[in-house]
C-alpha atoms as a PDB file:
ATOM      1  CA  UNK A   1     -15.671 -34.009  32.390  1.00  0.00           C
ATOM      2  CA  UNK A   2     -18.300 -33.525  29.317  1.00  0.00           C
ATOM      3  CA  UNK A   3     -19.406 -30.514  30.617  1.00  0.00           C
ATOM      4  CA  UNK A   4     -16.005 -28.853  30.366  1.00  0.00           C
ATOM      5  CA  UNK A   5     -15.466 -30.378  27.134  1.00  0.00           C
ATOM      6  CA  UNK A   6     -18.979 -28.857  25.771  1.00  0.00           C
ATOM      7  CA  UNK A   7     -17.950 -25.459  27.716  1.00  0.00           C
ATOM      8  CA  UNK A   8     -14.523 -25.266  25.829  1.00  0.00           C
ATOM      9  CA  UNK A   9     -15.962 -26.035  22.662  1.00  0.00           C
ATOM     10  CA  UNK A  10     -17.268 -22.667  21.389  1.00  0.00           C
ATOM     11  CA  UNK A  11     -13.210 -21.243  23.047  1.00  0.00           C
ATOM     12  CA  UNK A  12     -11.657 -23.733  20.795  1.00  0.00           C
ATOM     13  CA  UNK A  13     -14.042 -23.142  17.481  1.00  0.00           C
ATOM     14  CA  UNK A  14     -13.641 -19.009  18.295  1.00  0.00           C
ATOM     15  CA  UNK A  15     -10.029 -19.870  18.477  1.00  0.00           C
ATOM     16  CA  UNK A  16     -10.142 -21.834  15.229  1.00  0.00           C
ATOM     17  CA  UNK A  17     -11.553 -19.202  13.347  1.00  0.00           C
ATOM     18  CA  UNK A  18      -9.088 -15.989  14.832  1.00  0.00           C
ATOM     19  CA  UNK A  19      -6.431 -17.872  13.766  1.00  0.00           C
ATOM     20  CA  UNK A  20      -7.449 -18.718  10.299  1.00  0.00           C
ATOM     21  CA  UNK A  21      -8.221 -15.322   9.549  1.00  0.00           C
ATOM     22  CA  UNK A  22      -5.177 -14.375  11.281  1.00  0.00           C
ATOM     23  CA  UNK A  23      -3.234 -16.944   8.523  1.00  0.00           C
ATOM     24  CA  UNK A  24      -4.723 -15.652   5.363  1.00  0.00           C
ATOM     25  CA  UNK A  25      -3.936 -12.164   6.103  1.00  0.00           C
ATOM     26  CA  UNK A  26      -0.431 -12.501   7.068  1.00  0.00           C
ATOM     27  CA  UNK A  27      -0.020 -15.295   3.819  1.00  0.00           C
ATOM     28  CA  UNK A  28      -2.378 -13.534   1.943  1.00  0.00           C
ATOM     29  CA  UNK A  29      -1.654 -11.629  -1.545  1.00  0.00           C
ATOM     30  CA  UNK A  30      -0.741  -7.736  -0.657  1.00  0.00           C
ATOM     31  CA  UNK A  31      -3.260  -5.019  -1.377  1.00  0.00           C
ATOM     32  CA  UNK A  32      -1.385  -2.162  -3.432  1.00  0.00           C
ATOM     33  CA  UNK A  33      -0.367   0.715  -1.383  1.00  0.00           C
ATOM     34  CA  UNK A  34      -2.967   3.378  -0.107  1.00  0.00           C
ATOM     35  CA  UNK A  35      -0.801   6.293  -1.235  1.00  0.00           C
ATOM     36  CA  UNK A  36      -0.271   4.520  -4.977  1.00  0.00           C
ATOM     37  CA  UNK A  37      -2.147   6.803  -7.164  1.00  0.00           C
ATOM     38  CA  UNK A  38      -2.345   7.219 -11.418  1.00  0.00           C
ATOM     39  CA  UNK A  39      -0.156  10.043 -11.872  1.00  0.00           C
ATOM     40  CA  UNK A  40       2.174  10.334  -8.768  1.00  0.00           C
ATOM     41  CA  UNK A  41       4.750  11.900 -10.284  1.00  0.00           C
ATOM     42  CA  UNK A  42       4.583  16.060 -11.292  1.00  0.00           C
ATOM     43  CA  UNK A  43       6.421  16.798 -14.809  1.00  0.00           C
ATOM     44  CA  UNK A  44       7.782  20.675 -15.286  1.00  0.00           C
ATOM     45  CA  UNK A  45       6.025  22.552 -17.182  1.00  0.00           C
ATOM     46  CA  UNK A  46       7.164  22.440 -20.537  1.00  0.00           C
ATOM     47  CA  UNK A  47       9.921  19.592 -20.528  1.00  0.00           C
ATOM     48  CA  UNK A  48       8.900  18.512 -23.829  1.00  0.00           C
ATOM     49  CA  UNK A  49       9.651  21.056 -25.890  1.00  0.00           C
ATOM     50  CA  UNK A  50      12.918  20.684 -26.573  1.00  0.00           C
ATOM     51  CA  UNK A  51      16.289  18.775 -25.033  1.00  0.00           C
ATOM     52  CA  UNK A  52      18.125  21.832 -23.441  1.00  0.00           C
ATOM     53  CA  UNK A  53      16.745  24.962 -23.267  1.00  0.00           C
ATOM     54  CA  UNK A  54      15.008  24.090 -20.700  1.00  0.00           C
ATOM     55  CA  UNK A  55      11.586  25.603 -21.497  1.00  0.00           C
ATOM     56  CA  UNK A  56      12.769  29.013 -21.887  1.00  0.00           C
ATOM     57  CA  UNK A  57      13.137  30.112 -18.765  1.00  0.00           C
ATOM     58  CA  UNK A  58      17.084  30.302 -18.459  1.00  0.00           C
ATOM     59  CA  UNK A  59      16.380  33.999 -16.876  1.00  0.00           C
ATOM     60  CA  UNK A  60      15.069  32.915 -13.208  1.00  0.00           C
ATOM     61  CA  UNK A  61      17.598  30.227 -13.247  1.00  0.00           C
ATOM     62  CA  UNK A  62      20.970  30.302 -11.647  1.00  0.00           C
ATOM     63  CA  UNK A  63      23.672  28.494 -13.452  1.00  0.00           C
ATOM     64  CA  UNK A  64      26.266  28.306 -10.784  1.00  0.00           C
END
């Protein structure tokens, strides 16, 4: 009876410490997203000059 006892001992502690690192990544705080980068998002070229024109390009645009 001991010696099954000591034999399951190092199971049980193994077991112990799966699930507790098991626990604090699933309750854990998230990591931010792999794809998240600085500037993700790609402004036209010259949207700043001015509210409507467009940048000056009205000639390769369609306005249908």
């Amino acid at each position: 009876m001991v010696t099954v006892a000591v034999l399951l001992l190092p199971g049980l502690g193994l077991l112990l410490f799966a699930m507790t690192c098991l626990e604090d990544r699933l309750f854990g705080d998230p990591a931010p997203p792999r794809h998240a980068r600085r500037r993700h998002l790609r402004l036209l070229p010259g949207g700043g000059r001015g509210a409507g024109h467009g940048g000056g390009r009205s000639s390769e645009r369609d306005a249908a």
